[in-house]
PDB file of N, CA and C in Angstrom:
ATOM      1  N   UNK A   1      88.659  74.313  13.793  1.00  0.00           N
ATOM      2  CA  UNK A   1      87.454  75.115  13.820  1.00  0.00           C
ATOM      3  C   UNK A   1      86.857  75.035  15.238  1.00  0.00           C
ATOM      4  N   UNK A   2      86.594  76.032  15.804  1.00  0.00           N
ATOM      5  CA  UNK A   2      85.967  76.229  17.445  1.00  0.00           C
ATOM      6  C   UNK A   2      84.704  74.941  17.328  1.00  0.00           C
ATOM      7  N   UNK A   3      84.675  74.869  18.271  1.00  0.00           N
ATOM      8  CA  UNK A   3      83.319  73.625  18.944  1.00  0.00           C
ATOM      9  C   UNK A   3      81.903  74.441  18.276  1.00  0.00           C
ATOM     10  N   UNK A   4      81.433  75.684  18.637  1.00  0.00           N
ATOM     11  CA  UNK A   4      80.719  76.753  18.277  1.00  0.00           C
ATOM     12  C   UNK A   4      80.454  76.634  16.561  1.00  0.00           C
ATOM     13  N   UNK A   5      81.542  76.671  15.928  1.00  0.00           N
ATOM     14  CA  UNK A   5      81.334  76.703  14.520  1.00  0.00           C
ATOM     15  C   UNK A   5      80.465  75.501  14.241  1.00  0.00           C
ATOM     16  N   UNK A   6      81.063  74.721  14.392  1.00  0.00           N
ATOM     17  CA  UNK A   6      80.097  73.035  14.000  1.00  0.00           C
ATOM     18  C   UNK A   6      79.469  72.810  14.299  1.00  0.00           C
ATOM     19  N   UNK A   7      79.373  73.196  15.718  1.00  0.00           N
ATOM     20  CA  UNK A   7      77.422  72.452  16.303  1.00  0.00           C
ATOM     21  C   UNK A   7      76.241  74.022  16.337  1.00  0.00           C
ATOM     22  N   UNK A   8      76.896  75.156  16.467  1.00  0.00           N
ATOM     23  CA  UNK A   8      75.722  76.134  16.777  1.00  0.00           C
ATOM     24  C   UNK A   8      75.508  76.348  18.213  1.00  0.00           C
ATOM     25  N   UNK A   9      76.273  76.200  18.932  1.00  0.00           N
ATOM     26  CA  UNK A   9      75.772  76.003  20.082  1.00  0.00           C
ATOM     27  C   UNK A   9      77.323  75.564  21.364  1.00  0.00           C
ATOM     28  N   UNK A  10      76.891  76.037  22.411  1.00  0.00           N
ATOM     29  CA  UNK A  10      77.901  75.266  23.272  1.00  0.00           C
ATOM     30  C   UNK A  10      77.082  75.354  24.728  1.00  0.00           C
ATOM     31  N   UNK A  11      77.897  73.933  25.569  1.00  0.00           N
ATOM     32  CA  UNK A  11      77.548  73.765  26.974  1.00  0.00           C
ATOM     33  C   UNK A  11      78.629  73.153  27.144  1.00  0.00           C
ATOM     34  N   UNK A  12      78.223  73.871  29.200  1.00  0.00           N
ATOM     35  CA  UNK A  12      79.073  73.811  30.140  1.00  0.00           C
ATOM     36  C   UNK A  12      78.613  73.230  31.295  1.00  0.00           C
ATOM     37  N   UNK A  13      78.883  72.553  32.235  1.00  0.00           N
ATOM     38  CA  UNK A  13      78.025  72.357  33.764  1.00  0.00           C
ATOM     39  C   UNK A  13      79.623  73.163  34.327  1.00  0.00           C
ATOM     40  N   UNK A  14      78.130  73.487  35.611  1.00  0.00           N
ATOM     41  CA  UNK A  14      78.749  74.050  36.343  1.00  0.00           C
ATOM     42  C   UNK A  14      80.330  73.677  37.211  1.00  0.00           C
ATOM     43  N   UNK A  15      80.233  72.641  37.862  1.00  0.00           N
ATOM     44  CA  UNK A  15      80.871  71.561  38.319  1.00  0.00           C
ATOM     45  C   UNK A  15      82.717  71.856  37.318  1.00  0.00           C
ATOM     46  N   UNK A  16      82.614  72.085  36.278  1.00  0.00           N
ATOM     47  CA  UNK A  16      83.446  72.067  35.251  1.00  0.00           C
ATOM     48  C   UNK A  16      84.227  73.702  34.806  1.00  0.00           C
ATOM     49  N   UNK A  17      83.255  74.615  35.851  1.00  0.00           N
ATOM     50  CA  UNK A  17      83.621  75.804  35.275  1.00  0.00           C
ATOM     51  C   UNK A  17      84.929  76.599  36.508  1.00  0.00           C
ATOM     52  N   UNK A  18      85.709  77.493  35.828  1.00  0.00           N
ATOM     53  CA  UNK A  18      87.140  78.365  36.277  1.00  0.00           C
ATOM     54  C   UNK A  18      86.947  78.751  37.166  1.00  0.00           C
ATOM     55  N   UNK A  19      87.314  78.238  38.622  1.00  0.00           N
ATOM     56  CA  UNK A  19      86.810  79.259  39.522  1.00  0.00           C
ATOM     57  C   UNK A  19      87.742  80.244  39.904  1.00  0.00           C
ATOM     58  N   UNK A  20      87.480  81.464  40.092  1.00  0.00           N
ATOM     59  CA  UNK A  20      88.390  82.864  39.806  1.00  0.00           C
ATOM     60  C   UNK A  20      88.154  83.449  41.257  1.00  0.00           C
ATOM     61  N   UNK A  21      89.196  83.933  41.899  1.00  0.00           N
ATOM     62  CA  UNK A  21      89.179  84.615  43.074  1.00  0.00           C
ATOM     63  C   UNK A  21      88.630  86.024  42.443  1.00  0.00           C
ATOM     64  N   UNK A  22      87.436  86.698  42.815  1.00  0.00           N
ATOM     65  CA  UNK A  22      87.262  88.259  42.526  1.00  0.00           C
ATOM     66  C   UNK A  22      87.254  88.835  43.633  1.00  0.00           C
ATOM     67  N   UNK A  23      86.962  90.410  43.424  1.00  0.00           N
ATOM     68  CA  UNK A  23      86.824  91.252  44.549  1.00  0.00           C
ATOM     69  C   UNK A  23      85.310  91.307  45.448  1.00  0.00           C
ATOM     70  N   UNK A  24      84.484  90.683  44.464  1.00  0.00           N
ATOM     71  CA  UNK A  24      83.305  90.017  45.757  1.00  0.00           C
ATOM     72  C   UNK A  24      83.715  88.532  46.200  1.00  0.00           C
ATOM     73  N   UNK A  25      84.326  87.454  46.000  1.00  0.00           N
ATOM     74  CA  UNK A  25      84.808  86.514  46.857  1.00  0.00           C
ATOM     75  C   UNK A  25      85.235  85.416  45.776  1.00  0.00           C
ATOM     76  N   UNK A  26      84.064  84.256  45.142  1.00  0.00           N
ATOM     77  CA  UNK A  26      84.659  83.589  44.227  1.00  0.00           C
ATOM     78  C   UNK A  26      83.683  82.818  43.301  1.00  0.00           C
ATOM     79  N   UNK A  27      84.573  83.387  42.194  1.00  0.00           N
ATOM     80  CA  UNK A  27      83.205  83.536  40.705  1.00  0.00           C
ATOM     81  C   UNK A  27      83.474  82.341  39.843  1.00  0.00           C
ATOM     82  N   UNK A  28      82.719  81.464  39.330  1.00  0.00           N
ATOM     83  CA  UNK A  28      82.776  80.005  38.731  1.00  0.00           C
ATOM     84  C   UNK A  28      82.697  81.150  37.344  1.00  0.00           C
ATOM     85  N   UNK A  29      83.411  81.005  36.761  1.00  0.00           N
ATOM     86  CA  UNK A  29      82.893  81.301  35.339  1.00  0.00           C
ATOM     87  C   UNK A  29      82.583  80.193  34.565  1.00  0.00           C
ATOM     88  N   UNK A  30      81.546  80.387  33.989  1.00  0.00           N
ATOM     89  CA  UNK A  30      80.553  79.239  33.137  1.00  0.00           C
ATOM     90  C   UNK A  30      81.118  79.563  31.586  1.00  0.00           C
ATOM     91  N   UNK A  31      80.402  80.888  31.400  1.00  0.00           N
ATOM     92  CA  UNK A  31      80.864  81.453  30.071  1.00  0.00           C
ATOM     93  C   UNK A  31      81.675  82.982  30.018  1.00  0.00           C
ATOM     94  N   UNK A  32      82.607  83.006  29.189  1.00  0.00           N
ATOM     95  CA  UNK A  32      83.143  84.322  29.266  1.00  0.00           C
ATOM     96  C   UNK A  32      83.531  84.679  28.067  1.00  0.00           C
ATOM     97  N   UNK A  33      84.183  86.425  28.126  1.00  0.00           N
ATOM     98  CA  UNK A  33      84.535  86.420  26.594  1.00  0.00           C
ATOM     99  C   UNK A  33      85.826  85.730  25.577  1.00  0.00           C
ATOM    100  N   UNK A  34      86.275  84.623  26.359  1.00  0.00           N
ATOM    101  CA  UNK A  34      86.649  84.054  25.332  1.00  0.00           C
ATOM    102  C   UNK A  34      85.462  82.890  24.236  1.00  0.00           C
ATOM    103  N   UNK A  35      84.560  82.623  25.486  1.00  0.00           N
ATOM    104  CA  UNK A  35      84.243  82.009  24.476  1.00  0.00           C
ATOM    105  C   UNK A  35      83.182  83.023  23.719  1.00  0.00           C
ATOM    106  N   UNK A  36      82.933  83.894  23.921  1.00  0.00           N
ATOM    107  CA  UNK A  36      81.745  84.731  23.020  1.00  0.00           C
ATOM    108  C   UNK A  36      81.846  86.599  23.796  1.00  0.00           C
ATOM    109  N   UNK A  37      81.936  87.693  22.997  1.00  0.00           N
ATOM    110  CA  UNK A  37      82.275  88.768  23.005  1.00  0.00           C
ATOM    111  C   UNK A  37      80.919  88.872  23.844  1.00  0.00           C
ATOM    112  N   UNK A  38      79.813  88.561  23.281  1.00  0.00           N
ATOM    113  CA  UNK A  38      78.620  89.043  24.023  1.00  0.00           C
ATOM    114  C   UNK A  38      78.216  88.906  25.640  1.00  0.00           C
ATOM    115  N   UNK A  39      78.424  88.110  25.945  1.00  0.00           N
ATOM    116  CA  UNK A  39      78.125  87.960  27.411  1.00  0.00           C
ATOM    117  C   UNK A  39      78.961  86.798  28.075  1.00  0.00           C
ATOM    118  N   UNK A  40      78.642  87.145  29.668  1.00  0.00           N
ATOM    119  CA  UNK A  40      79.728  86.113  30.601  1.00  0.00           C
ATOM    120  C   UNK A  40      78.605  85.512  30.944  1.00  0.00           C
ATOM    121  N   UNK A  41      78.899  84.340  31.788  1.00  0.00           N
ATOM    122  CA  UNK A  41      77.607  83.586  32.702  1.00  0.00           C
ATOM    123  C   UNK A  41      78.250  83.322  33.927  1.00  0.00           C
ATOM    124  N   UNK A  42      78.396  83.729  34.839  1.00  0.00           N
ATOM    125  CA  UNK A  42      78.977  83.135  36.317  1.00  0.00           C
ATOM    126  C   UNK A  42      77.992  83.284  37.725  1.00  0.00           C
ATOM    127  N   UNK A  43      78.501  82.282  38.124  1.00  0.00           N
ATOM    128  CA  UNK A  43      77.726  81.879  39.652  1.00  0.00           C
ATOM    129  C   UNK A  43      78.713  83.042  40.447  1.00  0.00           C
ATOM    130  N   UNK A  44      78.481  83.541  41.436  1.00  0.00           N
ATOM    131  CA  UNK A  44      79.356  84.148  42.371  1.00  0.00           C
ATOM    132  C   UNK A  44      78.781  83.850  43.369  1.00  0.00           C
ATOM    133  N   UNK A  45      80.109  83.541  44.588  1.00  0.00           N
ATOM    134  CA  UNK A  45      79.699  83.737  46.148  1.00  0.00           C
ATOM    135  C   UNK A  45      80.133  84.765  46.353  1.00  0.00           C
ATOM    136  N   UNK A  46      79.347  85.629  47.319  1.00  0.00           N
ATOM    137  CA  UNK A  46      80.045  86.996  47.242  1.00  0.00           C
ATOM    138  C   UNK A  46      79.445  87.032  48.934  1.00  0.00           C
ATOM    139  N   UNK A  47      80.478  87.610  49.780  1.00  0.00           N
ATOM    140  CA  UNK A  47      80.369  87.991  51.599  1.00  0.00           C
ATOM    141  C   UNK A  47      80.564  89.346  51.613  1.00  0.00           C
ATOM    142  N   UNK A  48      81.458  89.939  51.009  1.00  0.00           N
ATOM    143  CA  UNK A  48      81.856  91.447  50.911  1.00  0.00           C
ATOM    144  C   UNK A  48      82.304  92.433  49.906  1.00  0.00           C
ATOM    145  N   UNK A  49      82.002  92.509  49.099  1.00  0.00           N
ATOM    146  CA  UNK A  49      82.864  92.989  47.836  1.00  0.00           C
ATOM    147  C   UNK A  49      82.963  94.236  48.158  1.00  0.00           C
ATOM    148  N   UNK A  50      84.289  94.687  47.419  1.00  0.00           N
ATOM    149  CA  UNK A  50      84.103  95.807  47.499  1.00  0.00           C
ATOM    150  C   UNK A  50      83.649  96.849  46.455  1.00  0.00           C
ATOM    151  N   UNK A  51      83.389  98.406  46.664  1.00  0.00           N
ATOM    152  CA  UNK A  51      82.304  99.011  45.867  1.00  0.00           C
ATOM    153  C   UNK A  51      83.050  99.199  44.991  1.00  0.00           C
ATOM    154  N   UNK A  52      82.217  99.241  43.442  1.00  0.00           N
ATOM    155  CA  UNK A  52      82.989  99.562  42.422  1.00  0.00           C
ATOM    156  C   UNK A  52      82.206  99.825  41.166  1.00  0.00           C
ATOM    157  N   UNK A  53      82.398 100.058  39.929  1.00  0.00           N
ATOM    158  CA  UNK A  53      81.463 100.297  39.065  1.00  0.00           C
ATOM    159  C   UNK A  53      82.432 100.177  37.866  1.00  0.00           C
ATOM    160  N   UNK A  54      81.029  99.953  36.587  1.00  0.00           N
ATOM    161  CA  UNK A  54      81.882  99.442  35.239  1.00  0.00           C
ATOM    162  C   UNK A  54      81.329 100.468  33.952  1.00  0.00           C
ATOM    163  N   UNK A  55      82.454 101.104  33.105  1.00  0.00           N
ATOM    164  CA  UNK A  55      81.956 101.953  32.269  1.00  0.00           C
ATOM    165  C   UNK A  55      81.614 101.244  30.599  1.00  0.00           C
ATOM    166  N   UNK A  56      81.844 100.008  31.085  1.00  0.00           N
ATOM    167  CA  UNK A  56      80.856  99.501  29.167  1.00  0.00           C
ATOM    168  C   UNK A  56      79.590  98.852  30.092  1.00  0.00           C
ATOM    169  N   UNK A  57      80.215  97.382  30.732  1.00  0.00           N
ATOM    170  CA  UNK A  57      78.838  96.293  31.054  1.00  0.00           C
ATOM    171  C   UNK A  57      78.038  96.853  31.818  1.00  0.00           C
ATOM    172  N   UNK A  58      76.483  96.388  31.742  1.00  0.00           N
ATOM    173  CA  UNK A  58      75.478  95.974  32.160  1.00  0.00           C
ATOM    174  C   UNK A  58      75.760  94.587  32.877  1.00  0.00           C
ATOM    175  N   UNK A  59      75.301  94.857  34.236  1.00  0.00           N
ATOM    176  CA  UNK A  59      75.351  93.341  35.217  1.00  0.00           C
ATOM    177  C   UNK A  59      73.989  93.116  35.325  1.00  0.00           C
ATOM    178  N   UNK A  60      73.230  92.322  35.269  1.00  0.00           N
ATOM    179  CA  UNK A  60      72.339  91.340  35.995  1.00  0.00           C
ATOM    180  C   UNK A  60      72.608  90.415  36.691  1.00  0.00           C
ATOM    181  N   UNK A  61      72.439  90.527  38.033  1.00  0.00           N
ATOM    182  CA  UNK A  61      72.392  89.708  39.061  1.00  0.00           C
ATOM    183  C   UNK A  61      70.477  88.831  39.370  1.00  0.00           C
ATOM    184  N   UNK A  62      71.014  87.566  39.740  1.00  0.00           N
ATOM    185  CA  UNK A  62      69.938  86.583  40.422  1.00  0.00           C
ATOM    186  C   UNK A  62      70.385  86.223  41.363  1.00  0.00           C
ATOM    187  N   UNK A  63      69.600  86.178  42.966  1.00  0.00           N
ATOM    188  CA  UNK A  63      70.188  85.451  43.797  1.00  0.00           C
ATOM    189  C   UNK A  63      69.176  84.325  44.039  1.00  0.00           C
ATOM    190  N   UNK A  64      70.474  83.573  44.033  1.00  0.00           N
ATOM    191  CA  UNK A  64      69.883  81.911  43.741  1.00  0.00           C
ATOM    192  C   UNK A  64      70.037  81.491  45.779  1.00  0.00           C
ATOM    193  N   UNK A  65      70.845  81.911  46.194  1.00  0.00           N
ATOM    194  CA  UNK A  65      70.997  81.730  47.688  1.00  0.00           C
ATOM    195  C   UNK A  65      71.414  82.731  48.728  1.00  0.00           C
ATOM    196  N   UNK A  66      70.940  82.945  49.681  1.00  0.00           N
ATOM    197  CA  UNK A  66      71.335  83.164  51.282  1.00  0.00           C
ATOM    198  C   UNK A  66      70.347  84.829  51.127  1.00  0.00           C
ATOM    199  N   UNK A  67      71.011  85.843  51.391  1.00  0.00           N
ATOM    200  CA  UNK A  67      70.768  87.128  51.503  1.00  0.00           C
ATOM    201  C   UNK A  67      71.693  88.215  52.136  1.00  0.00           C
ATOM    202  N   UNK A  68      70.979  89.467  52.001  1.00  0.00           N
ATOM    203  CA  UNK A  68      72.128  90.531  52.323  1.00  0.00           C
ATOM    204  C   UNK A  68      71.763  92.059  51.661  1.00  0.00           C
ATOM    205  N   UNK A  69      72.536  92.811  51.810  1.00  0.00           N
ATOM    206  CA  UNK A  69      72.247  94.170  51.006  1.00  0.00           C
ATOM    207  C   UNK A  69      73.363  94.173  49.451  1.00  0.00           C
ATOM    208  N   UNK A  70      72.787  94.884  48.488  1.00  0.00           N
ATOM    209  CA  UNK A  70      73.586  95.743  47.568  1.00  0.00           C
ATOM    210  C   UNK A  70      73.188  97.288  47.973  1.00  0.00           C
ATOM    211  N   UNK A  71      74.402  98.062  47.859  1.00  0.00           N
ATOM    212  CA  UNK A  71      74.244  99.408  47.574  1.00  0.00           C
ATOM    213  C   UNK A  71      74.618  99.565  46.175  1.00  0.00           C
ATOM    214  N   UNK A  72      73.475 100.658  45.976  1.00  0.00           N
ATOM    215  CA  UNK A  72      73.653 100.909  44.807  1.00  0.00           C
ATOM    216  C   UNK A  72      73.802 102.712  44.377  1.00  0.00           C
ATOM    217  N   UNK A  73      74.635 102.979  43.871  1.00  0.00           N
ATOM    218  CA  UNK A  73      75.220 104.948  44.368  1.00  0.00           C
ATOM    219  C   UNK A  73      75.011 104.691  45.696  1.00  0.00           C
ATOM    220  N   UNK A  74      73.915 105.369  46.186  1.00  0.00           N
ATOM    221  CA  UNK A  74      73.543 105.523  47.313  1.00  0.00           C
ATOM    222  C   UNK A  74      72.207 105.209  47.912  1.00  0.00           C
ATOM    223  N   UNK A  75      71.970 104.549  47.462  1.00  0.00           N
ATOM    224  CA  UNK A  75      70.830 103.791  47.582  1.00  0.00           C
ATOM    225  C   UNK A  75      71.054 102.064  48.417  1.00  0.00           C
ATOM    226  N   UNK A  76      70.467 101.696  49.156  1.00  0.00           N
ATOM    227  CA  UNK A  76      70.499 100.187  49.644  1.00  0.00           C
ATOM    228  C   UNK A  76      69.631  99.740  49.546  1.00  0.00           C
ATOM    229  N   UNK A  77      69.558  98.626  48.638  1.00  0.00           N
ATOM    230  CA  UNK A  77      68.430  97.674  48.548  1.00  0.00           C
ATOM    231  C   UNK A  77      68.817  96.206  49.250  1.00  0.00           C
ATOM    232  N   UNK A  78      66.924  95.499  49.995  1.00  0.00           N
ATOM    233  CA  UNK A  78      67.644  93.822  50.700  1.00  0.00           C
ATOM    234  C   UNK A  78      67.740  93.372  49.055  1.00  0.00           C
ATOM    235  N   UNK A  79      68.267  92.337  49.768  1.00  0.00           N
ATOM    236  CA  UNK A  79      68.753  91.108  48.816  1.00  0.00           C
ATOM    237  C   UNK A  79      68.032  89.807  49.510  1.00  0.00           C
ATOM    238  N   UNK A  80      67.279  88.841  48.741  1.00  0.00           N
ATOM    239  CA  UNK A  80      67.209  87.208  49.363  1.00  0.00           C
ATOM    240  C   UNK A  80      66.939  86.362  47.940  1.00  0.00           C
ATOM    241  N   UNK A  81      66.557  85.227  47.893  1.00  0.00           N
ATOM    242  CA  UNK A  81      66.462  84.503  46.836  1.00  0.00           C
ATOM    243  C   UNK A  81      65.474  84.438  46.446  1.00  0.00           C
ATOM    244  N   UNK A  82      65.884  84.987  45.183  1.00  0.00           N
ATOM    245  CA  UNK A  82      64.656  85.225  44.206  1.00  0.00           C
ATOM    246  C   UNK A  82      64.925  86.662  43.926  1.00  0.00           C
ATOM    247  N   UNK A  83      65.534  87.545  44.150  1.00  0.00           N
ATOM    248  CA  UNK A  83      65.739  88.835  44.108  1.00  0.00           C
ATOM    249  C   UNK A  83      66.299  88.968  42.735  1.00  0.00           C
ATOM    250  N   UNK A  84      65.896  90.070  41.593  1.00  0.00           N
ATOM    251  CA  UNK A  84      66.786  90.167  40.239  1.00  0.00           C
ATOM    252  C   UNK A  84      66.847  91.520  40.185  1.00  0.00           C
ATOM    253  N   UNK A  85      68.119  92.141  40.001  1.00  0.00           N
ATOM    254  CA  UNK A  85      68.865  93.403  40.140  1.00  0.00           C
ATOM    255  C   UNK A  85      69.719  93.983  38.411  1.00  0.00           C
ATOM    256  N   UNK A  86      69.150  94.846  37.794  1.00  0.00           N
ATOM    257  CA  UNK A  86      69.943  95.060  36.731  1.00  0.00           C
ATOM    258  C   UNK A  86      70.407  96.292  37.139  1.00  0.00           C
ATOM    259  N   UNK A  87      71.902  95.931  36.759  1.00  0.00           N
ATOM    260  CA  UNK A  87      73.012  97.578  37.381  1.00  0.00           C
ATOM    261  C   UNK A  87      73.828  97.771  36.224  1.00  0.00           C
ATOM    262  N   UNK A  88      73.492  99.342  35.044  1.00  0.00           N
ATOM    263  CA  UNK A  88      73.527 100.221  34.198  1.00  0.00           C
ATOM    264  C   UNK A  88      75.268 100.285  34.606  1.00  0.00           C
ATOM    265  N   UNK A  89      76.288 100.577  33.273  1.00  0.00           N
ATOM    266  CA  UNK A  89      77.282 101.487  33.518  1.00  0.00           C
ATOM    267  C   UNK A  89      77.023 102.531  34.022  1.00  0.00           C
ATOM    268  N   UNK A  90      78.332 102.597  34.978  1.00  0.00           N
ATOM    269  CA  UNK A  90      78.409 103.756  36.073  1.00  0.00           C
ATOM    270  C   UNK A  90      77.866 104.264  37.328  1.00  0.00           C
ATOM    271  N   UNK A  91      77.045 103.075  37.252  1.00  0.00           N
ATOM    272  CA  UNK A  91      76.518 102.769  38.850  1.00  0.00           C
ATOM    273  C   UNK A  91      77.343 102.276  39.763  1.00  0.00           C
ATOM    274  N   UNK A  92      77.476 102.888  40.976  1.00  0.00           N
ATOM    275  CA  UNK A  92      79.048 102.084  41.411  1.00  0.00           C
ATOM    276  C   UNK A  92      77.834 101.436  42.306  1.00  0.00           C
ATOM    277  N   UNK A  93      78.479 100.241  43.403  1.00  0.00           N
ATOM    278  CA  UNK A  93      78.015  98.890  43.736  1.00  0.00           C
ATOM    279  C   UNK A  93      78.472  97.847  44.143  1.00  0.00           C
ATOM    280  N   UNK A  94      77.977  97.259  45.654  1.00  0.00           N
ATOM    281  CA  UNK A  94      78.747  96.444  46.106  1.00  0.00           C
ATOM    282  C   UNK A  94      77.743  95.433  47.066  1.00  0.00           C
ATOM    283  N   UNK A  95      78.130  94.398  47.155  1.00  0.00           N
ATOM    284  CA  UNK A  95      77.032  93.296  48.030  1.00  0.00           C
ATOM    285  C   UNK A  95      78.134  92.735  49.366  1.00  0.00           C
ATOM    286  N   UNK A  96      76.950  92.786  50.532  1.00  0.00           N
ATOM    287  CA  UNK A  96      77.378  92.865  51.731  1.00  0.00           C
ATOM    288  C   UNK A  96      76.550  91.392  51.850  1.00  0.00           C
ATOM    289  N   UNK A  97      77.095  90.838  52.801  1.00  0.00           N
ATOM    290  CA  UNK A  97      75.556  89.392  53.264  1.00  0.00           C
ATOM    291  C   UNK A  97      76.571  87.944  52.783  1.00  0.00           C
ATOM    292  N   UNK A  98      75.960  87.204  52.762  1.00  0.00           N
ATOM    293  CA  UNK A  98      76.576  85.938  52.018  1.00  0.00           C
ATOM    294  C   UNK A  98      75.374  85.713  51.431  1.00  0.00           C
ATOM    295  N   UNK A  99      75.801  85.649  50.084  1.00  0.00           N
ATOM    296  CA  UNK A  99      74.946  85.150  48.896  1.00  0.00           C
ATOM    297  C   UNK A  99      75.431  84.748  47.807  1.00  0.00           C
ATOM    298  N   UNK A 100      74.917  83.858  46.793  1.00  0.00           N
ATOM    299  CA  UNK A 100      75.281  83.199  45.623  1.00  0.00           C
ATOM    300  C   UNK A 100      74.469  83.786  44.666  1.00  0.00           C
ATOM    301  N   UNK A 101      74.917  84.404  43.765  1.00  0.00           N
ATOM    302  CA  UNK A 101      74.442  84.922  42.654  1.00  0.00           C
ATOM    303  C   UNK A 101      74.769  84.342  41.313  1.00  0.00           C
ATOM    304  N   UNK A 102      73.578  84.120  40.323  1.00  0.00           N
ATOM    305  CA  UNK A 102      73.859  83.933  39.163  1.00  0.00           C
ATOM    306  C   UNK A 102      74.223  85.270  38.285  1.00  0.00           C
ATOM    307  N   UNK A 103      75.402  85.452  37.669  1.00  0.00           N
ATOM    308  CA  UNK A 103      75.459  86.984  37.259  1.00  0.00           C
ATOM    309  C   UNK A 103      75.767  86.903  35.763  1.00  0.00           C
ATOM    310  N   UNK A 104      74.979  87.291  34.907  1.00  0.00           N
ATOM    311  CA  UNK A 104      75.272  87.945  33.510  1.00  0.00           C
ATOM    312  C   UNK A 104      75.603  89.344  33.132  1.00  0.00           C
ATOM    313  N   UNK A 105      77.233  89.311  32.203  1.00  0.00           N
ATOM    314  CA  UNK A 105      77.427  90.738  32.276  1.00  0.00           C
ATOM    315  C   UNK A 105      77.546  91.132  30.528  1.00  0.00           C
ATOM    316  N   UNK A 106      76.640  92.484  30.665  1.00  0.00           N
ATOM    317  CA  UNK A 106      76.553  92.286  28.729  1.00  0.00           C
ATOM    318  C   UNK A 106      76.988  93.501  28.744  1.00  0.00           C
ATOM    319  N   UNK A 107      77.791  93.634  27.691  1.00  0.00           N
ATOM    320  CA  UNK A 107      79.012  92.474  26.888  1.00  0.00           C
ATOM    321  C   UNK A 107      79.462  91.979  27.581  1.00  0.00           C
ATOM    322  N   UNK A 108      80.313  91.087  26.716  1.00  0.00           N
ATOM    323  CA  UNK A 108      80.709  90.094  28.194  1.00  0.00           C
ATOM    324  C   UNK A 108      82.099  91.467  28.291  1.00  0.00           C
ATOM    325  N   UNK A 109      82.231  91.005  30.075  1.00  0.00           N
ATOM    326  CA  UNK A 109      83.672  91.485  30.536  1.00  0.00           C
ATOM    327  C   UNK A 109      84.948  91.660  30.273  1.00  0.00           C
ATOM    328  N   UNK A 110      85.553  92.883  29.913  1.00  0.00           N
ATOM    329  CA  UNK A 110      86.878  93.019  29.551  1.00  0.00           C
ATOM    330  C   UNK A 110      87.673  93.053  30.598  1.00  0.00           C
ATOM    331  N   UNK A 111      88.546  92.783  30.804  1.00  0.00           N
ATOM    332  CA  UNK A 111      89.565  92.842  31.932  1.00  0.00           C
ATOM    333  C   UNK A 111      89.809  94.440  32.185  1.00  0.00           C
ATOM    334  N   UNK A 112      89.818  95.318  33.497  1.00  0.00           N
ATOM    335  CA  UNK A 112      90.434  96.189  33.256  1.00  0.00           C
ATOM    336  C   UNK A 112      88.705  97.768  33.255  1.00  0.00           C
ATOM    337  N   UNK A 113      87.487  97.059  32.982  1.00  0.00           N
ATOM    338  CA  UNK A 113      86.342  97.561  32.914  1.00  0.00           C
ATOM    339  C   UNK A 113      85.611  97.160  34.627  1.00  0.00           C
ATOM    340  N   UNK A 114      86.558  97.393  35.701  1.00  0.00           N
ATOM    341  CA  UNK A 114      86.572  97.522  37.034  1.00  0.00           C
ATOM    342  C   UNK A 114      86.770  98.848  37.781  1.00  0.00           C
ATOM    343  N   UNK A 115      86.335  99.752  38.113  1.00  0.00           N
ATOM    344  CA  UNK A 115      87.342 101.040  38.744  1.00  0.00           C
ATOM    345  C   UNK A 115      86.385 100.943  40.395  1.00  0.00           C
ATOM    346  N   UNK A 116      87.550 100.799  41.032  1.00  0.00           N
ATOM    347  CA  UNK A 116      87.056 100.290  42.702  1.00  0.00           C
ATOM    348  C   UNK A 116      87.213 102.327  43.061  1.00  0.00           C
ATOM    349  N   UNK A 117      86.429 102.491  44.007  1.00  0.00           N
ATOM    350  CA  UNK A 117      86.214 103.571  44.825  1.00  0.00           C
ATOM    351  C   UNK A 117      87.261 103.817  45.486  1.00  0.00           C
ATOM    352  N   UNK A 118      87.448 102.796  46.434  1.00  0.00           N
ATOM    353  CA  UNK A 118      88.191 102.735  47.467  1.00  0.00           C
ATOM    354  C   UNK A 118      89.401 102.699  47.089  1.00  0.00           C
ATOM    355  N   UNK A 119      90.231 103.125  46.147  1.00  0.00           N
ATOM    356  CA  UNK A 119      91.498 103.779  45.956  1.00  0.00           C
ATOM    357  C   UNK A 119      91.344 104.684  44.622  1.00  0.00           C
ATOM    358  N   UNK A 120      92.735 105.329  45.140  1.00  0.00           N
ATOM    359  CA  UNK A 120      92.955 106.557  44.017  1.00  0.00           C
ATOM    360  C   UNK A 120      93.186 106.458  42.306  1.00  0.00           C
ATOM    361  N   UNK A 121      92.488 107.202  41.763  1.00  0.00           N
ATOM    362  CA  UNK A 121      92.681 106.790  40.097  1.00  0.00           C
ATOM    363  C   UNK A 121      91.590 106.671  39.400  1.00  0.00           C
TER     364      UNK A 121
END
């Protein structure tokens, strides 16, 4: 029976969580959809990502450190700490700067719910 079933509940420290090379730089995943369909929890460092947009999730971003820009369509907003950003499916979007973001994506993330700009398809 999952950990979840018996206690109601689960934790993670950070220190302990997957760290995943992404296309903004490199994402600790805390929580994801294996362990729960509903939402991810990850820290990201992100220097350059590139632009891209998602047709189910909702992202919320926190930046917990440094600063920088997101574009958003076409729009540029700063970025510094303390900044909280919610970005709708189909907003495409990308963060320039060095910054650490706490990012929740609801639902959580399917593999494959990525479509980058910057190539064909």
């Amino acid at each position: 029976m999952p950990e979840t079933e018996l206690t109601g509940y689960q934790v993670r420290h950070l220190r302990d969580a997957t760290v995943v090379p992404c296309p903004c730089g490199a994402s600790h995943r805390i929580f994801t959809r294996d362990d729960t369909p509903v939402a991810n929890l990850h820290i990201t460092e992100i220097t350059d990502a590139r632009k891209h947009y998602h047709k189910q999730a909702t992202e919320y971003y926190y930046i917990l450190r440094g600063a920088g820009r997101m574009e958003l369509n076409d729009d540029v907003i700063a970025l510094e700490e303390g900044t909280a950003v919610i970005i709708y499916p189909g907003t495409a979007h990308r963060v320039s700067g060095d910054i650490t973001a706490l990012i929740v994506v609801i639902p959580a993330a399917e593999h494959g719910d990525e479509y980058f700009l910057d190539t064909d398809g």
